[in-house]
Structures are given as C-alpha cells and as structure tokens.
N, C-alpha and C. Protein backbone atom coordinates (compact mmCIF):
# COMPACT_ATOMS: atom_id res chain seq x y z
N UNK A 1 10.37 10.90 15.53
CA UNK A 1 9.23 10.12 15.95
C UNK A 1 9.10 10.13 17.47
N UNK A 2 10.54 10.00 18.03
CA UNK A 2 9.83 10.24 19.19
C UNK A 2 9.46 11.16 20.16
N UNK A 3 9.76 12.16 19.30
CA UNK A 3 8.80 13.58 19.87
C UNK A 3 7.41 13.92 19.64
N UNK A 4 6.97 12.85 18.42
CA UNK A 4 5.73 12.75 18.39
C UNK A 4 4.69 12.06 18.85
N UNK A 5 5.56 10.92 19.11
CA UNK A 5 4.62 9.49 19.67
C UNK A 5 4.71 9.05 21.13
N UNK A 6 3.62 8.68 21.70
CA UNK A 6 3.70 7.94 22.95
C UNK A 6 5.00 6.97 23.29
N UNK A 7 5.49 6.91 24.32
CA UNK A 7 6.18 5.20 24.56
C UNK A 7 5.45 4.00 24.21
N UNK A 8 4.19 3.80 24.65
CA UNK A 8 3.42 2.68 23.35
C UNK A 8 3.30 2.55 22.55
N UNK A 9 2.92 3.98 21.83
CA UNK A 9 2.82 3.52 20.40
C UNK A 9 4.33 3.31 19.98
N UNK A 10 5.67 3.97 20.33
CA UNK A 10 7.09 3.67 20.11
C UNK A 10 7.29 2.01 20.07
N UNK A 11 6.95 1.15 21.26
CA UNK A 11 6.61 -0.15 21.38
C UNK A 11 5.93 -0.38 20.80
N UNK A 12 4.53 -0.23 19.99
CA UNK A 12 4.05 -0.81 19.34
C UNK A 12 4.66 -1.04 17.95
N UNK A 13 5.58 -0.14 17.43
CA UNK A 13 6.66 0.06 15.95
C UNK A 13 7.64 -1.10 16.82
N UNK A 14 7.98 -1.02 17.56
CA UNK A 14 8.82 -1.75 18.57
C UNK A 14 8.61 -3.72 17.92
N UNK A 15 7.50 -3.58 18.23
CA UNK A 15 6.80 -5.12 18.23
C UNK A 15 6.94 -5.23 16.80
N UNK A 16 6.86 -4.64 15.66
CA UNK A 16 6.56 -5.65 14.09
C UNK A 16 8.14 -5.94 14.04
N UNK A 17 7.68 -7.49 14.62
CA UNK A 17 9.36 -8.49 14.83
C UNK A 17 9.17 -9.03 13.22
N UNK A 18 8.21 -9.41 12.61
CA UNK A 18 8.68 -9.53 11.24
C UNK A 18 9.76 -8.94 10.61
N UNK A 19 9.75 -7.24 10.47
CA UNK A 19 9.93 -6.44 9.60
C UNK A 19 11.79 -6.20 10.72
N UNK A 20 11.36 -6.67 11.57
CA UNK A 20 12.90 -6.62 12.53
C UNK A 20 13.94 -7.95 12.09
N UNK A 21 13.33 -8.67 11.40
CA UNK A 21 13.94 -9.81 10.99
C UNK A 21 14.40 -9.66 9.70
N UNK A 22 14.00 -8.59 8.81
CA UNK A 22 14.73 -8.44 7.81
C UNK A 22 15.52 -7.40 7.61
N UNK A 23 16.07 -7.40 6.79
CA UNK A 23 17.30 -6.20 6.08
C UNK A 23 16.23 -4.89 5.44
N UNK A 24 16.81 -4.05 5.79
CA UNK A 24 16.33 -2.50 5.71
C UNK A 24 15.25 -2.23 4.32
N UNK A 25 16.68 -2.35 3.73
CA UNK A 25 16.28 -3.08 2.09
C UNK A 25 15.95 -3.96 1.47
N UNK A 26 15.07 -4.75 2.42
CA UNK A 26 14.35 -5.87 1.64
C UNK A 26 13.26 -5.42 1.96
N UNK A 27 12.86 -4.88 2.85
CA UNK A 27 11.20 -4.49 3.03
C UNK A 27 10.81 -3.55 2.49
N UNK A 28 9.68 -3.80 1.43
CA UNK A 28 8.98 -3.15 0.41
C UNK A 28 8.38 -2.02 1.23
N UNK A 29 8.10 -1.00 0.68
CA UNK A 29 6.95 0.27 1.04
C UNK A 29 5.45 -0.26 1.44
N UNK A 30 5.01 -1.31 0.24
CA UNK A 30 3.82 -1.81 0.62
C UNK A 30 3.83 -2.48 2.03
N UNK A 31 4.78 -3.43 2.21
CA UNK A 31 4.86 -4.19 3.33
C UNK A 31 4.77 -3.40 4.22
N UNK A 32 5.53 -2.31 4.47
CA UNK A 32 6.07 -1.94 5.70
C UNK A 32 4.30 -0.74 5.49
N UNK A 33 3.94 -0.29 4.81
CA UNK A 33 2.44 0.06 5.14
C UNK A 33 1.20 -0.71 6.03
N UNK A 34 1.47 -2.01 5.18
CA UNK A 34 0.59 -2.76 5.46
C UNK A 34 0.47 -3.70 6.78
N UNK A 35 2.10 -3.21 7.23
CA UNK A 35 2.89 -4.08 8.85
C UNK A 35 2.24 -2.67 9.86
N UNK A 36 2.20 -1.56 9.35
CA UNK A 36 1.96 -0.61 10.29
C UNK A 36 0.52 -0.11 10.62
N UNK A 37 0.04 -0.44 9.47
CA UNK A 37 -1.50 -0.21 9.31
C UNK A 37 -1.88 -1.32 10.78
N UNK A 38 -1.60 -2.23 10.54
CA UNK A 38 -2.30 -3.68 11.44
C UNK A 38 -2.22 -3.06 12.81
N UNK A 39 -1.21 -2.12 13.39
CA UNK A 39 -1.32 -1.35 14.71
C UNK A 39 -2.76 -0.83 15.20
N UNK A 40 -3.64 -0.39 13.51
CA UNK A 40 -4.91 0.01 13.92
C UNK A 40 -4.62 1.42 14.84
N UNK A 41 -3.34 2.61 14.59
CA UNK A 41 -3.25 3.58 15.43
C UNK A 41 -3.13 5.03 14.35
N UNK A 42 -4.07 5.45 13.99
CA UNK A 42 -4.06 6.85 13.14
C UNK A 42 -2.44 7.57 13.19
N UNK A 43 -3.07 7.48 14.32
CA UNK A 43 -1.23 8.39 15.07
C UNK A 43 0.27 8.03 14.35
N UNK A 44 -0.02 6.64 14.43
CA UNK A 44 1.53 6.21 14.14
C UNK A 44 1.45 6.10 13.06
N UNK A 45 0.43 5.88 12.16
CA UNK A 45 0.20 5.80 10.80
C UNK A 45 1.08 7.30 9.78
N UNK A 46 0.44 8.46 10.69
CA UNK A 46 1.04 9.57 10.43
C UNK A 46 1.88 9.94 10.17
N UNK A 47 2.62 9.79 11.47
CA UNK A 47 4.06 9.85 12.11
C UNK A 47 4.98 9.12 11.32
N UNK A 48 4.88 8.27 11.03
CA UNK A 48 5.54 6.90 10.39
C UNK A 48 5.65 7.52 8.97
N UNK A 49 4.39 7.69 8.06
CA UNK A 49 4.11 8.16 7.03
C UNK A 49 5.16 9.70 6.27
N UNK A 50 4.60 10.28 7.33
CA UNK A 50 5.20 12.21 7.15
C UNK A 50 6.87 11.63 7.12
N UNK A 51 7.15 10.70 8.32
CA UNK A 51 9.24 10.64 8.27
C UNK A 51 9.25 10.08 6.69
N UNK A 52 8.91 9.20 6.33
CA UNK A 52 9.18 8.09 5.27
C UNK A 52 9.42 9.40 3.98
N UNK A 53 8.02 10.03 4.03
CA UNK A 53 8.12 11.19 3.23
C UNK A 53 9.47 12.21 2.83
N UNK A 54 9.87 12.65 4.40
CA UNK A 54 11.19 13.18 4.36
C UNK A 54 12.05 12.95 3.77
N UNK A 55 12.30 11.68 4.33
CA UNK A 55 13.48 10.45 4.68
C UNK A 55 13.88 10.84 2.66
N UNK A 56 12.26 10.24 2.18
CA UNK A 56 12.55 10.02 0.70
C UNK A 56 12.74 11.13 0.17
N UNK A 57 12.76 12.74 0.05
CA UNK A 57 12.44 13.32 -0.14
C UNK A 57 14.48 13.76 -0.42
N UNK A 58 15.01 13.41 0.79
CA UNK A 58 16.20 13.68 0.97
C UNK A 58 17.42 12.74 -0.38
C-alpha cells in the first residue's frame, strides 16, 4: 500500500480510530468496507480492496 498511496491518503487509513480500537478479528469485511468507503477516496478504496483480495487469496 504504500507504494501505491499518497502519505494522506496512508493517514487517512491512519485516522479510522474505530477500527484501531478493535482486534484484527473482530472487524467484519462489511465494516471495514463501509469504515473505508466514508474516506470518499476511489484510490484507497482500490488499494485497500486489491490487498484484502490477496491477503485472502493466500
């Protein structure tokens, strides 16, 4: 990610202190969509999206 993304938008993933307050594994897929969506940033939407993909993939 962070070869893909700005230092803001990095800070902006930075900022959802909700999702920083919980355990890895408690935050649902929906949630953590719906925490990243609210950024309102295509970009990170992507970025965020394509790793998760991997991540699961592995």
């Amino acid at each position: 990610m962070v070869d893909r993304l700005s230092l803001g938008q990095l800070n902006k993933l930075n900022g959802l202190s909700k999702l920083k307050k919980q355990k890895a594994g408690d935050v649902t897929i929906n949630e953590f969509v719906k925490r990243t969506r609210a950024l309102q940033d295509p970009e990170i939407i992507g970025v965020v999206t394509s790793s998760g993909v991997v991540c699961a993939v592995r």
